[in-house]
C-alpha atoms as a PDB file:
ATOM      1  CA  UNK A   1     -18.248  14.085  42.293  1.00  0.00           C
ATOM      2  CA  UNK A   2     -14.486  13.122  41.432  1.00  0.00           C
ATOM      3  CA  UNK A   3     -12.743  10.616  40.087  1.00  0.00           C
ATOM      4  CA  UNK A   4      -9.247   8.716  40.979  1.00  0.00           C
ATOM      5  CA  UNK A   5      -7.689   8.520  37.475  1.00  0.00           C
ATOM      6  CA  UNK A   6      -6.685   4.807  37.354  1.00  0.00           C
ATOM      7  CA  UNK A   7      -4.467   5.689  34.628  1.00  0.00           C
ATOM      8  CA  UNK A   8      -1.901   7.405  36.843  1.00  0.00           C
ATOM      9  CA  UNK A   9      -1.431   4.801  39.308  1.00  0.00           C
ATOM     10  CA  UNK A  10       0.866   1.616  38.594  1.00  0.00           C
ATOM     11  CA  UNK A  11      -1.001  -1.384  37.888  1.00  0.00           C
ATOM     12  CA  UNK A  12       0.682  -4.667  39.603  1.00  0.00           C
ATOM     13  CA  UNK A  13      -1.650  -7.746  38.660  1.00  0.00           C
ATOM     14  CA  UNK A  14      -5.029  -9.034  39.406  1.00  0.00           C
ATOM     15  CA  UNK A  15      -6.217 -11.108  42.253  1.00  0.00           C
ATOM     16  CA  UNK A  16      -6.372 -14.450  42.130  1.00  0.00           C
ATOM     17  CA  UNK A  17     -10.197 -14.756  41.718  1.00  0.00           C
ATOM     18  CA  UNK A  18      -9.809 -12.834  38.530  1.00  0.00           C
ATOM     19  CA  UNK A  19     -12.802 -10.274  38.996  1.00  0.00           C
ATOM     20  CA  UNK A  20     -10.225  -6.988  40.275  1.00  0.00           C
ATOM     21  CA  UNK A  21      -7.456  -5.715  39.898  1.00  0.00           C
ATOM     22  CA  UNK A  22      -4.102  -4.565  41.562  1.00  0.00           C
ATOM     23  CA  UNK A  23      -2.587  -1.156  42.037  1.00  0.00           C
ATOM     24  CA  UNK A  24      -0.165   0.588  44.195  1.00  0.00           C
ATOM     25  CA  UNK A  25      -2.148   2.627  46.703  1.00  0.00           C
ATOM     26  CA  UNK A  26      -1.546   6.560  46.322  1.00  0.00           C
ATOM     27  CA  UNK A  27      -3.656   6.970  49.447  1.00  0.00           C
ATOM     28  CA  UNK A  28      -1.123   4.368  51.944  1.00  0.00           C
ATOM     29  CA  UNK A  29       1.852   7.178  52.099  1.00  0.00           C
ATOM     30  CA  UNK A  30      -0.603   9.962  53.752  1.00  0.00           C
ATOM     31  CA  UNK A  31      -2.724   7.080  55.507  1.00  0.00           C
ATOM     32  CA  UNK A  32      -0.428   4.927  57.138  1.00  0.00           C
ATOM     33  CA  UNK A  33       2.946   7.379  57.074  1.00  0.00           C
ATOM     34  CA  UNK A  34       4.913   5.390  54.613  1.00  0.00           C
ATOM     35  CA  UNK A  35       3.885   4.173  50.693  1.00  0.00           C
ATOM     36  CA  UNK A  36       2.687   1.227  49.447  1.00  0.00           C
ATOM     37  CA  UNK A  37       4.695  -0.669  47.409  1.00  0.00           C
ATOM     38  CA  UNK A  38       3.141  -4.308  47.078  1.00  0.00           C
ATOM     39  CA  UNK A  39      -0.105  -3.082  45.044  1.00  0.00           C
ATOM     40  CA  UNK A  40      -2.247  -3.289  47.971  1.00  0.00           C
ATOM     41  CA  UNK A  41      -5.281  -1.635  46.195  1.00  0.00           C
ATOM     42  CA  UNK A  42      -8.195  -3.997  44.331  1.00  0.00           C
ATOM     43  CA  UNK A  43     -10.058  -2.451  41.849  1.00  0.00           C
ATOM     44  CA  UNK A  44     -13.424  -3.630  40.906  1.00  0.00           C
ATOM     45  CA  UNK A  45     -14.161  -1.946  37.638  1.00  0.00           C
ATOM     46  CA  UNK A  46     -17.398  -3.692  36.872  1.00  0.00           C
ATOM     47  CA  UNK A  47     -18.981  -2.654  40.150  1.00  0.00           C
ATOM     48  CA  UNK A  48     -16.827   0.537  40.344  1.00  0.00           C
ATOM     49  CA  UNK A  49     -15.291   0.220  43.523  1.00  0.00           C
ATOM     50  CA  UNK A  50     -12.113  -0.083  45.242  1.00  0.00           C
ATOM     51  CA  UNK A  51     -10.437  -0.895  48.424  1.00  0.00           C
ATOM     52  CA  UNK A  52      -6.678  -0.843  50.370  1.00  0.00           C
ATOM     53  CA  UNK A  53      -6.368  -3.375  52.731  1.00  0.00           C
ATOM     54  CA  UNK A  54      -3.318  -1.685  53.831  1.00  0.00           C
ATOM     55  CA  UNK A  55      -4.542   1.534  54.684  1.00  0.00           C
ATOM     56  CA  UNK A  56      -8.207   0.719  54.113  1.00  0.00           C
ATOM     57  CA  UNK A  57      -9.113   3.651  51.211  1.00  0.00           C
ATOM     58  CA  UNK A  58     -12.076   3.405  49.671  1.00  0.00           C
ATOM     59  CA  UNK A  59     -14.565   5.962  47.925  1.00  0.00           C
ATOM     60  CA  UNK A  60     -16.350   6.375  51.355  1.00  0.00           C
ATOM     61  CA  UNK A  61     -13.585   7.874  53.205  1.00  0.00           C
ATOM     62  CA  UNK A  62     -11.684   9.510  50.197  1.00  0.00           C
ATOM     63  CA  UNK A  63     -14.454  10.893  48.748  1.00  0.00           C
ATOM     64  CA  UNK A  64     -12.866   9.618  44.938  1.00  0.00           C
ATOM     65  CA  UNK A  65     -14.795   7.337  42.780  1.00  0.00           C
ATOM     66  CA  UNK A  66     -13.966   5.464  39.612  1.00  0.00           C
ATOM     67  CA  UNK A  67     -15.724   4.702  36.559  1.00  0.00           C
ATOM     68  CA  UNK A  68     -17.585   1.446  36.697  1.00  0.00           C
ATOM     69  CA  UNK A  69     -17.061   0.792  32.905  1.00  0.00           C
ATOM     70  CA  UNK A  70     -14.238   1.051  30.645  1.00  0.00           C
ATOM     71  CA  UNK A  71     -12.980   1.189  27.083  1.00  0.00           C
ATOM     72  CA  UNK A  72     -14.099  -2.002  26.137  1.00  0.00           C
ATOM     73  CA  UNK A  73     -13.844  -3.121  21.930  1.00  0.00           C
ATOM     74  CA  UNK A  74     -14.073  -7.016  20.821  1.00  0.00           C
ATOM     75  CA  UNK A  75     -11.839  -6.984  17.568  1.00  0.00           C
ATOM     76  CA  UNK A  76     -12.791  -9.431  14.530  1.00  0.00           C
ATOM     77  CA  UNK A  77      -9.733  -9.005  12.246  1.00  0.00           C
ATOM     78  CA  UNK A  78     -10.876 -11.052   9.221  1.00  0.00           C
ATOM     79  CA  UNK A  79     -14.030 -13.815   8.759  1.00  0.00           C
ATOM     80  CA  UNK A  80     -11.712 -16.550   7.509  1.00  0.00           C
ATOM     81  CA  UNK A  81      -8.954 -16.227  10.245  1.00  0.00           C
ATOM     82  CA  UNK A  82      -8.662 -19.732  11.798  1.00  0.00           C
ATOM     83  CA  UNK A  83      -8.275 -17.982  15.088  1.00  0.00           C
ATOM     84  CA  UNK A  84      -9.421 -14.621  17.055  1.00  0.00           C
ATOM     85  CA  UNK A  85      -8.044 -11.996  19.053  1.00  0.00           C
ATOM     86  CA  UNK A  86      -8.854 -12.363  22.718  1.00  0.00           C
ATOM     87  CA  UNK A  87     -12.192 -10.972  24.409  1.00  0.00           C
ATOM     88  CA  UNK A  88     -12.037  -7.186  24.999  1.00  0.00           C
ATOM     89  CA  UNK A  89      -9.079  -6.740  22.962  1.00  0.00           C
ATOM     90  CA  UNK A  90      -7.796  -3.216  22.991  1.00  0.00           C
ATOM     91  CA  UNK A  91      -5.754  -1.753  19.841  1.00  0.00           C
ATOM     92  CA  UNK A  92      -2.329   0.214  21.756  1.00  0.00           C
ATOM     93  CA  UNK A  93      -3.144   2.708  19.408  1.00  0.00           C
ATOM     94  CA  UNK A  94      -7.065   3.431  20.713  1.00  0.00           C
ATOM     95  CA  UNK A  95      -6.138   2.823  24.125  1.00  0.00           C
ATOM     96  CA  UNK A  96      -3.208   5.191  25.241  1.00  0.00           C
ATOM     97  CA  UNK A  97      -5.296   7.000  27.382  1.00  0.00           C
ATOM     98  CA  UNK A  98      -7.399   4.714  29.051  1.00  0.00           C
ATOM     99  CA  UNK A  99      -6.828   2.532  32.100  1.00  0.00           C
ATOM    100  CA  UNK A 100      -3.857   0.660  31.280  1.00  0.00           C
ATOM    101  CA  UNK A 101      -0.499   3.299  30.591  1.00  0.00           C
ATOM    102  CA  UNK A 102       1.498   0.111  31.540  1.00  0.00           C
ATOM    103  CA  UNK A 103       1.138  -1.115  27.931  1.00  0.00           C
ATOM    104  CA  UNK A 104       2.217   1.593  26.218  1.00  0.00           C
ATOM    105  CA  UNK A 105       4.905   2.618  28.688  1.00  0.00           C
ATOM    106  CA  UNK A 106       6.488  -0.973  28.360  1.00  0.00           C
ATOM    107  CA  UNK A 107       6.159  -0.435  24.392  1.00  0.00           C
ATOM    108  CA  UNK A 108       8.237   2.692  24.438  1.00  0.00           C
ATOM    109  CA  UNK A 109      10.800   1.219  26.858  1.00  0.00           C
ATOM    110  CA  UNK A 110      11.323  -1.875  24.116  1.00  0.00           C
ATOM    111  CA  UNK A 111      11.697   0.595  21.109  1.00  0.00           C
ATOM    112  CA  UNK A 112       7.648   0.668  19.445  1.00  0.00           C
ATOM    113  CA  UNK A 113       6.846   2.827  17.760  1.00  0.00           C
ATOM    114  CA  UNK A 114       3.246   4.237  16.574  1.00  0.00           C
ATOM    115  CA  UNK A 115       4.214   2.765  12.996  1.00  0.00           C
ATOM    116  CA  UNK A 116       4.478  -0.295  14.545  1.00  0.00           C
ATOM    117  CA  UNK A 117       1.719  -0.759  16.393  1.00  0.00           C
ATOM    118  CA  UNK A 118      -0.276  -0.166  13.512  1.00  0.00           C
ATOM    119  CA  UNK A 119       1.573  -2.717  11.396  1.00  0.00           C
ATOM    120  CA  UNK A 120       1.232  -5.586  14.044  1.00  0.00           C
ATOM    121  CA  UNK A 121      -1.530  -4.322  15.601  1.00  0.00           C
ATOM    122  CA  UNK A 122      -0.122  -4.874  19.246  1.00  0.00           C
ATOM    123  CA  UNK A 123      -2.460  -4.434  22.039  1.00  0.00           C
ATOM    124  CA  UNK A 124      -3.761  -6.455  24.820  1.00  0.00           C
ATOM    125  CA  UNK A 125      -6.794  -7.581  26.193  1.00  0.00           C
ATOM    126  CA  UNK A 126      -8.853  -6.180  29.420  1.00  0.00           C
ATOM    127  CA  UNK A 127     -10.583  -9.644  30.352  1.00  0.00           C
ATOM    128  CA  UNK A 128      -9.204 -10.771  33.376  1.00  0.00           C
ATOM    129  CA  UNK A 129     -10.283 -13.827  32.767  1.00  0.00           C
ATOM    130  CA  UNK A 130      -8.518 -14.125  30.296  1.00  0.00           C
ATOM    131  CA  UNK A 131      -5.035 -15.957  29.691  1.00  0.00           C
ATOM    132  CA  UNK A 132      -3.515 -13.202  27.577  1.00  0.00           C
ATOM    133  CA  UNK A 133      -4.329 -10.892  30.227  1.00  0.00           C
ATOM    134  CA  UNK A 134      -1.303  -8.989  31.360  1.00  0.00           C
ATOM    135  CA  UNK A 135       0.368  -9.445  28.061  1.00  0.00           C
ATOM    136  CA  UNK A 136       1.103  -7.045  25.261  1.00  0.00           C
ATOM    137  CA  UNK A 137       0.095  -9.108  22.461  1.00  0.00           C
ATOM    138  CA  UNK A 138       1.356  -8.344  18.950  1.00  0.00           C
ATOM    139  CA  UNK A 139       0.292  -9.970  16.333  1.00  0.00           C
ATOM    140  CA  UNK A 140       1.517 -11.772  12.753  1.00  0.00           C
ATOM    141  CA  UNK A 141      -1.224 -11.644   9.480  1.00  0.00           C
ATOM    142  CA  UNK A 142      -0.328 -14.110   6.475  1.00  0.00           C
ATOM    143  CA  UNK A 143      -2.718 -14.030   2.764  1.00  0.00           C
ATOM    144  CA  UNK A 144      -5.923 -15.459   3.325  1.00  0.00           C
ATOM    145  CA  UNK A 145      -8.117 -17.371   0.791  1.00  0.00           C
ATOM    146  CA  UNK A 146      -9.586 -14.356  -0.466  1.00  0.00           C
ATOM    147  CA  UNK A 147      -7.405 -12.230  -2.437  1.00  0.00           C
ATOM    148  CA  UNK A 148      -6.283  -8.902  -1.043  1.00  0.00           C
ATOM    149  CA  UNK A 149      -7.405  -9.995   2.469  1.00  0.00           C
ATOM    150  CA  UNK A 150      -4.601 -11.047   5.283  1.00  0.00           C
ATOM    151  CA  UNK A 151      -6.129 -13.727   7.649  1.00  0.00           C
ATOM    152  CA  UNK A 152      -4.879 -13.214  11.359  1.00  0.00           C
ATOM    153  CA  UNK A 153      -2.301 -16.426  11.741  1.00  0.00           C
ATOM    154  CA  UNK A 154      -0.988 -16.228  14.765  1.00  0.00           C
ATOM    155  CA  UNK A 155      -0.231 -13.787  17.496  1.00  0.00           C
ATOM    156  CA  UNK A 156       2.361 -13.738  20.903  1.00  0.00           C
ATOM    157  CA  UNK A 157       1.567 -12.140  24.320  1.00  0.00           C
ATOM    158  CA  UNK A 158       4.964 -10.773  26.645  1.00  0.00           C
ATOM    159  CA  UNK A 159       4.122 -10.522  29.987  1.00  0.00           C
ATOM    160  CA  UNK A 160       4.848  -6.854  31.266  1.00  0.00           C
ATOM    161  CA  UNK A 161       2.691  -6.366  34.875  1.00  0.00           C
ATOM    162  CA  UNK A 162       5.550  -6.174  37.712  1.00  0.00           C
ATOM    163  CA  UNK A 163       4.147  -9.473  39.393  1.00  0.00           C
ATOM    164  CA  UNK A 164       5.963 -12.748  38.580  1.00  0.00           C
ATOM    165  CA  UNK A 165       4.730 -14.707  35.742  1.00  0.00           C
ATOM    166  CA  UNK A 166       6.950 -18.503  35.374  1.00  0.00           C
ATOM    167  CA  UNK A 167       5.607 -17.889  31.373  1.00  0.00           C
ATOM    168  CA  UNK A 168       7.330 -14.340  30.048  1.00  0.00           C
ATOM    169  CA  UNK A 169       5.744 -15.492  26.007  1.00  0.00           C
ATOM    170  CA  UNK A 170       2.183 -17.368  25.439  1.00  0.00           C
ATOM    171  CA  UNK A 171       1.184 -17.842  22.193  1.00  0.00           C
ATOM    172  CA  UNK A 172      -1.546 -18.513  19.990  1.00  0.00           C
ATOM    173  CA  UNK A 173      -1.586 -20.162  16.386  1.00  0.00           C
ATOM    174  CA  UNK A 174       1.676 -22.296  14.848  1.00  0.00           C
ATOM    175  CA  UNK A 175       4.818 -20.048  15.276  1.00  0.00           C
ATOM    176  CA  UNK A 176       5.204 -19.001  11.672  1.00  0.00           C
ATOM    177  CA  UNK A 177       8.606 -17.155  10.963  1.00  0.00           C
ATOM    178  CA  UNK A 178       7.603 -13.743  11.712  1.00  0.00           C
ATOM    179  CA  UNK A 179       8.759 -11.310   9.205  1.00  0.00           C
ATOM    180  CA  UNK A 180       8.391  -7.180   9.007  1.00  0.00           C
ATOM    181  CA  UNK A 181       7.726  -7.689   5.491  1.00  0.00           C
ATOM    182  CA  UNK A 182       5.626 -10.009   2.804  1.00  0.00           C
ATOM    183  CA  UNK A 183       6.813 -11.638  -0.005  1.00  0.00           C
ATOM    184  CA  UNK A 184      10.762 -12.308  -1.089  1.00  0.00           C
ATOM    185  CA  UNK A 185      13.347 -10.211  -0.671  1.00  0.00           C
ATOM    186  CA  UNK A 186      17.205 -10.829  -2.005  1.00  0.00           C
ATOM    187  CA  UNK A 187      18.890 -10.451   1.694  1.00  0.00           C
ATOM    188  CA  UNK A 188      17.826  -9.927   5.489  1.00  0.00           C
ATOM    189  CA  UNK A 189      18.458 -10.796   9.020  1.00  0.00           C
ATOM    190  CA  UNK A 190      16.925 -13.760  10.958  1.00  0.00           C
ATOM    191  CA  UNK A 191      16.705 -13.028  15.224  1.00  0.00           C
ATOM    192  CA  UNK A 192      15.099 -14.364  17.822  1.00  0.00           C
ATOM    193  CA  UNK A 193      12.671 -12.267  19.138  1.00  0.00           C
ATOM    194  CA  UNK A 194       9.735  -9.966  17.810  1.00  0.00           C
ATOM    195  CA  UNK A 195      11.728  -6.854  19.367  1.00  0.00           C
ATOM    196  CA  UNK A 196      14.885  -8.000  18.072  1.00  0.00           C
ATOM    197  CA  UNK A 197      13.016  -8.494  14.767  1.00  0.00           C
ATOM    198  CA  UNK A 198      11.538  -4.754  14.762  1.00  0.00           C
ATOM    199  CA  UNK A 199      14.508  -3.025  15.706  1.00  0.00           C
ATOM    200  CA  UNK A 200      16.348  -4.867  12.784  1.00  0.00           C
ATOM    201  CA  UNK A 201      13.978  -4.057  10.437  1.00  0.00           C
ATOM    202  CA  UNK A 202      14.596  -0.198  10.687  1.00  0.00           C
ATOM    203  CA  UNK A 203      17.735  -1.173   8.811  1.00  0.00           C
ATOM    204  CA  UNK A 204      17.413  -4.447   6.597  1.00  0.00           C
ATOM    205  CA  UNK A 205      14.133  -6.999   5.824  1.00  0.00           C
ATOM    206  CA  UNK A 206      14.110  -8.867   9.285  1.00  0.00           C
ATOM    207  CA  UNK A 207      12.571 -11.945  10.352  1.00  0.00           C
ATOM    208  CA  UNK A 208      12.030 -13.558  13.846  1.00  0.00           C
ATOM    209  CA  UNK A 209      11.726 -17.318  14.345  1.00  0.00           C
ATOM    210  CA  UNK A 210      10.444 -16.545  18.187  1.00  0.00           C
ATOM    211  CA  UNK A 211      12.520 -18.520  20.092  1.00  0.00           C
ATOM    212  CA  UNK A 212      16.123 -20.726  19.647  1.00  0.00           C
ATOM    213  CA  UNK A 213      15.097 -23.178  16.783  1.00  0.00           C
ATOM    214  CA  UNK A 214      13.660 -23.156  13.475  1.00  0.00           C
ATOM    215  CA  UNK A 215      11.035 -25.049  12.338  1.00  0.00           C
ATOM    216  CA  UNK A 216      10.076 -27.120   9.046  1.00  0.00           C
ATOM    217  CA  UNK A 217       7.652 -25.010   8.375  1.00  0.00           C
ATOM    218  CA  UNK A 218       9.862 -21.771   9.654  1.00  0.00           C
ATOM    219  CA  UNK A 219      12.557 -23.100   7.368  1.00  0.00           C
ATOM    220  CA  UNK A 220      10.005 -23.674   4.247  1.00  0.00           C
ATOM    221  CA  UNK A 221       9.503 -19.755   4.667  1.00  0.00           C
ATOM    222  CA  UNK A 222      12.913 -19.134   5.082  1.00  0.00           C
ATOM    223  CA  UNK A 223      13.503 -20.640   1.736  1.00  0.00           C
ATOM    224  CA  UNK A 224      10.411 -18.598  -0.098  1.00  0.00           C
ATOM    225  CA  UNK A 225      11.369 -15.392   1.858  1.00  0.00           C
ATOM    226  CA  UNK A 226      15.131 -14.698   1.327  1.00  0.00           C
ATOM    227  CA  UNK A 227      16.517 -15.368  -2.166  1.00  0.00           C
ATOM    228  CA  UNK A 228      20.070 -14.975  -1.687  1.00  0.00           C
ATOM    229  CA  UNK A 229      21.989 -14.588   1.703  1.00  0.00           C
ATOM    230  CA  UNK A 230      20.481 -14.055   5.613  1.00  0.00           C
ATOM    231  CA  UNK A 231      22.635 -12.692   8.327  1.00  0.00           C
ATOM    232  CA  UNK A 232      21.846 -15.232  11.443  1.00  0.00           C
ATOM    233  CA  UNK A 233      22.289 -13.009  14.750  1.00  0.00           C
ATOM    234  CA  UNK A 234      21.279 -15.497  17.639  1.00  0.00           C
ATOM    235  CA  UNK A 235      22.040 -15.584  20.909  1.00  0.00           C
ATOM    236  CA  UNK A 236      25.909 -16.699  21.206  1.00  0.00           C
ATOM    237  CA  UNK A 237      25.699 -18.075  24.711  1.00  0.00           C
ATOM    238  CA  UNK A 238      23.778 -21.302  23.512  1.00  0.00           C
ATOM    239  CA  UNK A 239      26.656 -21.697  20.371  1.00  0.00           C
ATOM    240  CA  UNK A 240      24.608 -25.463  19.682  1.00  0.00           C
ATOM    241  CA  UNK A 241      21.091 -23.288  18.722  1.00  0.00           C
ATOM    242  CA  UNK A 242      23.360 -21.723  16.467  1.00  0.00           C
ATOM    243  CA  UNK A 243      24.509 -24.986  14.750  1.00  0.00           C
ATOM    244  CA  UNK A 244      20.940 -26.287  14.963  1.00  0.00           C
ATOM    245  CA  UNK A 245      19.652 -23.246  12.537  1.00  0.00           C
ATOM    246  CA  UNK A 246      22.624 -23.179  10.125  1.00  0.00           C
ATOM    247  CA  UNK A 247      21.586 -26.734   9.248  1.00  0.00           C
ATOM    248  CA  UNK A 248      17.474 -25.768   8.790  1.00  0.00           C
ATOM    249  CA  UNK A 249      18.258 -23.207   6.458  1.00  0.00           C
ATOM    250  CA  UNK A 250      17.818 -24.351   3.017  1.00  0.00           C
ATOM    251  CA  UNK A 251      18.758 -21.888  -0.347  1.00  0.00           C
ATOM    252  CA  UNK A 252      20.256 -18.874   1.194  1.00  0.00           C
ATOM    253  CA  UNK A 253      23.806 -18.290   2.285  1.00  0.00           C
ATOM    254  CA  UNK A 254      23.721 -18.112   6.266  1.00  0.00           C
ATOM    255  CA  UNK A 255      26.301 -15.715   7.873  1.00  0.00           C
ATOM    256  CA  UNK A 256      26.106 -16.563  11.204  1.00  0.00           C
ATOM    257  CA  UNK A 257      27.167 -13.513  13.651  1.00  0.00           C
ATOM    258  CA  UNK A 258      28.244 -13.113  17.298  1.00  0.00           C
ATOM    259  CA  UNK A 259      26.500 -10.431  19.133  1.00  0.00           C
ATOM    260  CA  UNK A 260      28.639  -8.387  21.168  1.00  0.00           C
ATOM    261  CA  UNK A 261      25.642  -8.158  23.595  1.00  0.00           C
ATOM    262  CA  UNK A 262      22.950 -10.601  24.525  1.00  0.00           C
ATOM    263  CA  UNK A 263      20.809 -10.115  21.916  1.00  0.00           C
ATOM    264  CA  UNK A 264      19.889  -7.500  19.040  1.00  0.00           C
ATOM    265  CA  UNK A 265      17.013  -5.536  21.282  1.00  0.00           C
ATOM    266  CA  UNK A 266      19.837  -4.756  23.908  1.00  0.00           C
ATOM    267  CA  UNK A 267      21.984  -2.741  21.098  1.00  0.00           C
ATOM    268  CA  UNK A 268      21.361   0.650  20.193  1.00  0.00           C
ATOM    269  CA  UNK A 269      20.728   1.649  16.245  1.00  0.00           C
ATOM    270  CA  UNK A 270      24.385   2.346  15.262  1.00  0.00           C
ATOM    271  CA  UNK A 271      25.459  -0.951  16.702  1.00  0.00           C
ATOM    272  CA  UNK A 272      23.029  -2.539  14.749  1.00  0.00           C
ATOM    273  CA  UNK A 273      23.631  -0.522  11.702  1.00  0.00           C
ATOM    274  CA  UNK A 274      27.408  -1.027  12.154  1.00  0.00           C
ATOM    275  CA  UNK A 275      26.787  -4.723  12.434  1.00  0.00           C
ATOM    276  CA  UNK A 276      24.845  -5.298   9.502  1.00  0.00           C
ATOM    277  CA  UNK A 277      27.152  -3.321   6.749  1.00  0.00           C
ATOM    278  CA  UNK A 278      29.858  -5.687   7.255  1.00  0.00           C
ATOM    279  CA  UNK A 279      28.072  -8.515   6.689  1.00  0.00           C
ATOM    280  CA  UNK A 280      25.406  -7.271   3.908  1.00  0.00           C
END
């Protein structure tokens, strides 16, 4: 018997009754003369089959089956976290090899590295039920109530399949300021986004607030987290956020900065290295 490796073909979405899945169709070019590029194949991995209703493949007439389970882990990170990781939640790090290359190919594209999935144990969940679904979820741990224990806080999901999605971030848990380290340090960056925020942090103590405002309690951390200056590198086409920020940050001195890009993820390390010296 063989097997069509689902981890070579390009995964698209799911269908809307949420039980398969959608791929390109590698069978559609040699089928029907020209290739499939709307993800015309539906995977059903519970019941292990699969079917183009393009070129109408399926394990009768191509003589490849799949496997009707698949690399399937619930994750518990700590008994005192006020929230939990989604059902079937895969770690990037386990699950290179599986199913789902989309993840990690998405990862690489944005700058991850295997360091950092460890630290913020980014993954994404195989439930297609589920909302997070589609998402490569990283996620943000703050000290628990039991000493020496880090309590899962909060985590963020960014969309990545090729299909539309209106909602490109869902999240889960209040936004905390999300930093790439714990505790105080005596200067850093503040960005946007998680990516910005990691490829900062290869350079100077980084911290994101996820999105164009801060928050009271995003500005309470602010306070505890940098004791004596933070470079501010928002996006400069919205120049009011910027204002907006200056004003929420309370003990440091904010240097506010004008990216010569869109944002810190689009620059390449020695732009960001370059940027930072003059300022810190």
């Amino acid at each position: 018997m063989k097997f069509l490796d689902l981890s070579t073909l390009k995964l698209v979405g799911k269908r809307a009754n949420g039980k398969e899945l959608r791929y390109i169709c590698p069978f559609c070019k040699e089928r029907r003369g020209t290739p499939d590029t709307k993800g015309h194949l539906y995977v059903n991995l519970d019941q292990g089959i699969y079917h183009c209703f393009r070129c109408d493949a399926s394990p009768k007439n191509t003589n490849l089956y799949i496997y009707s389970s698949i690399y399937k882990r619930a994750k518990s990170i700590s008994e005192t976290s006020t929230i939990s990781l989604p059902k079937d939640y895969c770690f990037l790090t386990e699950s290179k090899k599986d199913f789902f290359p989309v993840f990690g190919e998405y990862a690489r594209e944005r700058g991850i590295t295997n360091a950092d999935e460890v630290k913020y144990n980014i993954g994404f969940t195989i439930d297609l039920n589920d909302p997070f679904f589609g998402r490569l979820i990283f996620c943000y741990f703050e000290e628990g109530i039991n000493e020496g224990v880090l309590d899962l806080a909060f985590y963020q999901g960014r969309w990545v399949l090729e299909s539309e999605n209106p909602c490109k971030y869902l999240s889960c848990g209040d936004k905390p300021l999300f930093k790439s380290f714990m505790g105080q340090e005596k200067k850093g960056i503040i960005v946007e986004g998680f990516f910005d925020m990691v490829k900062a942090s290869r350079f100077v103590p980084s911290a994101a607030i996820l999105g164009h405002s801060i928050s009271d309690k995003q500005s309470e951390s602010i306070t505890k987290s940098f004791s004596d200056k933070v470079i501010l590198a928002l996006d400069s086409d919205v120049p009011g956020d910027i204002i907006h920020c200056i004003k929420k940050i309370k003990g440091p001195t904010v240097i506010p900065i004008f990216l010569p890009k869109k944002d810190i993820d689009e620059m390449d390390d020695s732009e960001i290295e370059r940027l930072i010296r003059k300022v810190v």
